[in-house]
C-alpha atoms as a PDB file:
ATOM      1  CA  UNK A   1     -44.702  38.965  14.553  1.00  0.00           C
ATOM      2  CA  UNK A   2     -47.755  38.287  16.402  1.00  0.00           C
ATOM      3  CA  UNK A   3     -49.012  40.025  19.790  1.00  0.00           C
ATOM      4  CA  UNK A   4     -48.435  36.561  21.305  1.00  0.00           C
ATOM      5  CA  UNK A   5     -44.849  37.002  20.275  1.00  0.00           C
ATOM      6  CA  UNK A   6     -44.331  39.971  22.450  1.00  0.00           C
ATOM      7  CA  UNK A   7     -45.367  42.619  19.504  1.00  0.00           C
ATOM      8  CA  UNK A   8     -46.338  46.029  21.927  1.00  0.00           C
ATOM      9  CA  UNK A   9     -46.031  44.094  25.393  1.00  0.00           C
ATOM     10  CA  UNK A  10     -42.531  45.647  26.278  1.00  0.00           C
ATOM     11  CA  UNK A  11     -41.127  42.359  26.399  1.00  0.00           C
ATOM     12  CA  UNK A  12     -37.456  42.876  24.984  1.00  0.00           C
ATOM     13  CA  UNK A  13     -35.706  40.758  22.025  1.00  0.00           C
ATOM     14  CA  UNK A  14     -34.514  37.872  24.086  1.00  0.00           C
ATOM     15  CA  UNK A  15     -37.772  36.594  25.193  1.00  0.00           C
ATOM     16  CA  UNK A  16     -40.114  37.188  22.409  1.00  0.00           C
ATOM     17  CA  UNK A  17     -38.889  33.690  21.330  1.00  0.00           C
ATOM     18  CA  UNK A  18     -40.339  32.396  24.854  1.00  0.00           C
ATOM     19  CA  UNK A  19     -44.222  31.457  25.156  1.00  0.00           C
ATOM     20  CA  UNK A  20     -46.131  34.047  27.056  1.00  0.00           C
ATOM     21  CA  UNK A  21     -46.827  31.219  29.769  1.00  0.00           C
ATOM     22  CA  UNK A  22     -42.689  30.913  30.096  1.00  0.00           C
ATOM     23  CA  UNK A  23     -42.289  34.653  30.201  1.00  0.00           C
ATOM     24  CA  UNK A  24     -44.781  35.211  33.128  1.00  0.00           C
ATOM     25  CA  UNK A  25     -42.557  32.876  35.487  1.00  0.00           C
ATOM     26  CA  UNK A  26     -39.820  34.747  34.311  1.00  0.00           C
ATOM     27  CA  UNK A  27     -41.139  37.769  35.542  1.00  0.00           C
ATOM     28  CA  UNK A  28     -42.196  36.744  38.729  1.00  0.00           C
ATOM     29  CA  UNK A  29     -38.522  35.516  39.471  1.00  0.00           C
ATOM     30  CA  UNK A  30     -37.755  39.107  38.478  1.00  0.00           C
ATOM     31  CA  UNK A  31     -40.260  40.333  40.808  1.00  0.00           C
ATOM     32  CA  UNK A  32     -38.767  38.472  43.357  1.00  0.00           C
ATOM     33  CA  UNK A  33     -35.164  39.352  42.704  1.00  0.00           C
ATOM     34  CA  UNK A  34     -36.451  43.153  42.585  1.00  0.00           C
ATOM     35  CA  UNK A  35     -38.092  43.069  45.758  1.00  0.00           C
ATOM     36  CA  UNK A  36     -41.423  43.499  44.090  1.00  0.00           C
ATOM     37  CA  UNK A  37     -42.549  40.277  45.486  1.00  0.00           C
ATOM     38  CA  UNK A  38     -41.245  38.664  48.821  1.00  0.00           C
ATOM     39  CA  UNK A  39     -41.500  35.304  47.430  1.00  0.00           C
ATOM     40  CA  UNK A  40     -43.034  32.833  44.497  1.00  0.00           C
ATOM     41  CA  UNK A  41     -43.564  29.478  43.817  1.00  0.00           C
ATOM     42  CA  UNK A  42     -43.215  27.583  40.181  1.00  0.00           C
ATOM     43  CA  UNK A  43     -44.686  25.007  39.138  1.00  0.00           C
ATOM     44  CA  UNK A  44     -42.186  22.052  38.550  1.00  0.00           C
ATOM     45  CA  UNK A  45     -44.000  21.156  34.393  1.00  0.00           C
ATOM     46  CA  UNK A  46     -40.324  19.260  34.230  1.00  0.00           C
ATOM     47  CA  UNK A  47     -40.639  16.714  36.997  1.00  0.00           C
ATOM     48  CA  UNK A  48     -44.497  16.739  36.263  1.00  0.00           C
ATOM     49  CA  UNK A  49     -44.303  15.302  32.897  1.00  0.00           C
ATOM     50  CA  UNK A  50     -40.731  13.333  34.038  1.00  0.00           C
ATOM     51  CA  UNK A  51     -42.451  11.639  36.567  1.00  0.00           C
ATOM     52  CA  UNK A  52     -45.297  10.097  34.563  1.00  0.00           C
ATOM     53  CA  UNK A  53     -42.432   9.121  32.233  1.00  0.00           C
ATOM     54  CA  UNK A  54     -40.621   6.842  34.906  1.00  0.00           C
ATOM     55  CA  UNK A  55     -43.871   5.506  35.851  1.00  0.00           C
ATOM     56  CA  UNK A  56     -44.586   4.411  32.071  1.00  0.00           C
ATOM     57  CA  UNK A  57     -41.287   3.008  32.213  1.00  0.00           C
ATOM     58  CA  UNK A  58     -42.035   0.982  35.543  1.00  0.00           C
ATOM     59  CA  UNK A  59     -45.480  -0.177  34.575  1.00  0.00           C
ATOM     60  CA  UNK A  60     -43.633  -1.657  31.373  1.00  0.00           C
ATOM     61  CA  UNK A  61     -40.636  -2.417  31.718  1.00  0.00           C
ATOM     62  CA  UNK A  62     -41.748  -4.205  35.474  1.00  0.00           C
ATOM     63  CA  UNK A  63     -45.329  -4.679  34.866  1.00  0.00           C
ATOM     64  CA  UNK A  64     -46.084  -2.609  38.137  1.00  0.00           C
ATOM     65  CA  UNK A  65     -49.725  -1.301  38.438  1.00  0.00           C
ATOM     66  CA  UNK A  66     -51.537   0.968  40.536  1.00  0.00           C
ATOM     67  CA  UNK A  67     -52.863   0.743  43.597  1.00  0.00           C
ATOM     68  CA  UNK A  68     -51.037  -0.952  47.024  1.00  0.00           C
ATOM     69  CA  UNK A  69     -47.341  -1.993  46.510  1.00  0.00           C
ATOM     70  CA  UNK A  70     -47.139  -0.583  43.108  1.00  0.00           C
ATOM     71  CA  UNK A  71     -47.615   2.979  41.610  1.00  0.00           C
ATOM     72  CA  UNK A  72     -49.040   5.579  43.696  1.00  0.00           C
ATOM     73  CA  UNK A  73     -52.465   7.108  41.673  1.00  0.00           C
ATOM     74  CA  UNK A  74     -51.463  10.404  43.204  1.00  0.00           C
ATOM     75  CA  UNK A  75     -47.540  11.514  43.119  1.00  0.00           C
ATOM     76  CA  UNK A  76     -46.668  14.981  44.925  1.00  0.00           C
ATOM     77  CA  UNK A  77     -44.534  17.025  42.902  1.00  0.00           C
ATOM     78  CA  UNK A  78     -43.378  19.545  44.946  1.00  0.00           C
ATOM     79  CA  UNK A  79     -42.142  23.049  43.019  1.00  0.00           C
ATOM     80  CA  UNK A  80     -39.275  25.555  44.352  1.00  0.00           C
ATOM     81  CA  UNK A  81     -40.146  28.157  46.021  1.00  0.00           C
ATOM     82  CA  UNK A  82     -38.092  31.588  44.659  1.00  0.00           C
ATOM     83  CA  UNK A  83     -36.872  33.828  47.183  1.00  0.00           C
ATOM     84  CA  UNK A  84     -34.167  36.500  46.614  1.00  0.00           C
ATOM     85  CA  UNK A  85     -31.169  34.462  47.401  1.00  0.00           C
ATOM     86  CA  UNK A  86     -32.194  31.193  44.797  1.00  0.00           C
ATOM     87  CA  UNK A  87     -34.192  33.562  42.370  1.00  0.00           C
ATOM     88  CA  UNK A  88     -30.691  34.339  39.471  1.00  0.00           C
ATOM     89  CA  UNK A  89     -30.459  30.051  39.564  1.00  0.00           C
ATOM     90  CA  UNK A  90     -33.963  29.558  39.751  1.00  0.00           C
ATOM     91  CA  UNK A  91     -34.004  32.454  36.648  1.00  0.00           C
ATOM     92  CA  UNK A  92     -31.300  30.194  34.973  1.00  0.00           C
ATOM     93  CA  UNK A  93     -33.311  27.405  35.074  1.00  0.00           C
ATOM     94  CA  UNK A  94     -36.003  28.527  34.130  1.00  0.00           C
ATOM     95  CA  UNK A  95     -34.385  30.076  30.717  1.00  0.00           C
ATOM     96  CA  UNK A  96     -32.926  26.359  29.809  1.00  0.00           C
ATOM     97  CA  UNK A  97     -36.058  24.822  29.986  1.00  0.00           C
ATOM     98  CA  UNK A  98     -35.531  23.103  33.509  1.00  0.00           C
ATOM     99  CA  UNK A  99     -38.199  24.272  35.594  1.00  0.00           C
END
């Protein structure tokens, strides 16, 4: 196992599979659920990457192109903000691969 892998970090056996990038929103949900931190914000990779996917789709399947009337060159995707009360779904998520 490699120190990327969790090796020495005190990261226990269920999220040494995880990459270290996964594992640090994990924690800061923690935080938040702890009361470490009063709130968070992640970053929404899922409807990132799903968006430009639907897009693809529309500028092929529709022949839509950028610019007025057809797809935006900038798209807002907004991420969740974690407070205490959404932070054990937001967790959830977060573990499937969601957010």
């Amino acid at each position: 196992m490699t120190r990327a892998a969790g090796r020495g970090r005190g990261v226990d056996a269920r999220h040494r599979r995880i990459p270290e990038r996964r594992r640090a929103g994990i924690a800061k949900i923690a935080a938040v659920t702890a009361g470490r931190m009063h709130a968070s914000v992640r970053n929404p990779s899922c409807r990132i990457h799903g968006g430009a996917i639907v897009a693809g789709v529309a500028a092929v399947v529709s022949g839509q192109k950028t610019g007025p009337g057809g797809i935006p060159k900038i798209i807002v995707a907004d991420g969740p903000v974690v407070t205490k009360e959404n932070a054990p779904g937001l967790a959830w998520m977060e573990q499937q691969f969601l957010i």
